[in-house]
Protein backbone atom coordinates (compact mmCIF):
# COMPACT_ATOMS: atom_id res chain seq x y z
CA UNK A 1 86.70 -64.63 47.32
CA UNK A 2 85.59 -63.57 50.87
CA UNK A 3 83.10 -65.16 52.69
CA UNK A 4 80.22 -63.01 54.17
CA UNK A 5 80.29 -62.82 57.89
CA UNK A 6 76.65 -64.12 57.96
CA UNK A 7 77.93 -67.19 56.09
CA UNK A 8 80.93 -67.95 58.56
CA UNK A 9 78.50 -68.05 61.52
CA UNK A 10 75.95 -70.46 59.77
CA UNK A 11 78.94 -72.67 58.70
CA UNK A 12 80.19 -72.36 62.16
CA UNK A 13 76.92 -73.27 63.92
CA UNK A 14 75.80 -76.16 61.22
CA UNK A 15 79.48 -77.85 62.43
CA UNK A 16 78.27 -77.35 66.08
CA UNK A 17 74.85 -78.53 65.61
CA UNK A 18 76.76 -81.71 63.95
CA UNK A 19 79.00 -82.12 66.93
CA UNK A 20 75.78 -82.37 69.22
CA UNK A 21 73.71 -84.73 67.54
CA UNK A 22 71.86 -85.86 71.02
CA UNK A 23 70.43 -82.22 71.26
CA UNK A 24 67.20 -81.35 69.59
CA UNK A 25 68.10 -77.84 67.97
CA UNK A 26 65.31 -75.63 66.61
CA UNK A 27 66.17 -72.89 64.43
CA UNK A 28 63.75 -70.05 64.05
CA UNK A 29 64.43 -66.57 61.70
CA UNK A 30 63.08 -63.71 64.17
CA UNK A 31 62.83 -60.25 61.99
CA UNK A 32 65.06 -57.72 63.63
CA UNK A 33 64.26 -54.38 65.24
CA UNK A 34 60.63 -54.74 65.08
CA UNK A 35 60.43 -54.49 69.13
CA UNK A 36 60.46 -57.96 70.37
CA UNK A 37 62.00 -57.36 74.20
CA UNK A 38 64.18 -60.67 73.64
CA UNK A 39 65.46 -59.79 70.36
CA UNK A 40 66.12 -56.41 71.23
CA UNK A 41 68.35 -57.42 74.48
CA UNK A 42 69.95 -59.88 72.53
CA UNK A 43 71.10 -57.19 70.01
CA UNK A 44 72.32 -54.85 72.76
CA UNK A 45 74.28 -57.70 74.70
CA UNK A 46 75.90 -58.48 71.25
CA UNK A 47 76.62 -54.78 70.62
CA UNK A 48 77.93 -54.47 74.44
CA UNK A 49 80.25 -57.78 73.72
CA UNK A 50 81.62 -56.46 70.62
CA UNK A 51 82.45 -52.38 71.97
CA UNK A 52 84.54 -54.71 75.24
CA UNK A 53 86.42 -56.59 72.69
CA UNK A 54 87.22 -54.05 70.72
CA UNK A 55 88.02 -52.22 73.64
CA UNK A 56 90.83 -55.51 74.58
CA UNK A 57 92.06 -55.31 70.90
C-alpha cells in the first residue's frame, strides 16, 4: 500500500515538530486558491522549486 504524498509530509513534519520540542509550533489549515497574497506566493515559490528540480533530475 502507498502512502499519499499529503500523508508523508504530515508524518515528516509531526517527527520535526517532535525533534523541536522548545519551539511553540502553531498549525493553521489556510483554504487554497481563494486569493490570499501569502498563500498564493507560497504556491508559486513551491511550483517554481519543483519545475528547478525537475529541471536537475
Amino acid at each position: 500500500m502507498q502512502m499519499s504524498c499529503e500523508f508523508c509530509v504530515k508524518t515528516e513534519l509531526l517527527e520535526m515538530e517532535k525533534e523541536l520540542k522548545s519551539l511553540t509550533i502553531a498549525w493553521n489549515h489556510v483554504n487554497g486558491h481563494v486569493g490570499i497574497h501569502g498563500n498564493e506566493m507560497a504556491d508559486k515559490l513551491a511550483r517554481d522549486g519543483a519545475l528547478r528540480y525537475k529541471s536537475q533530475v
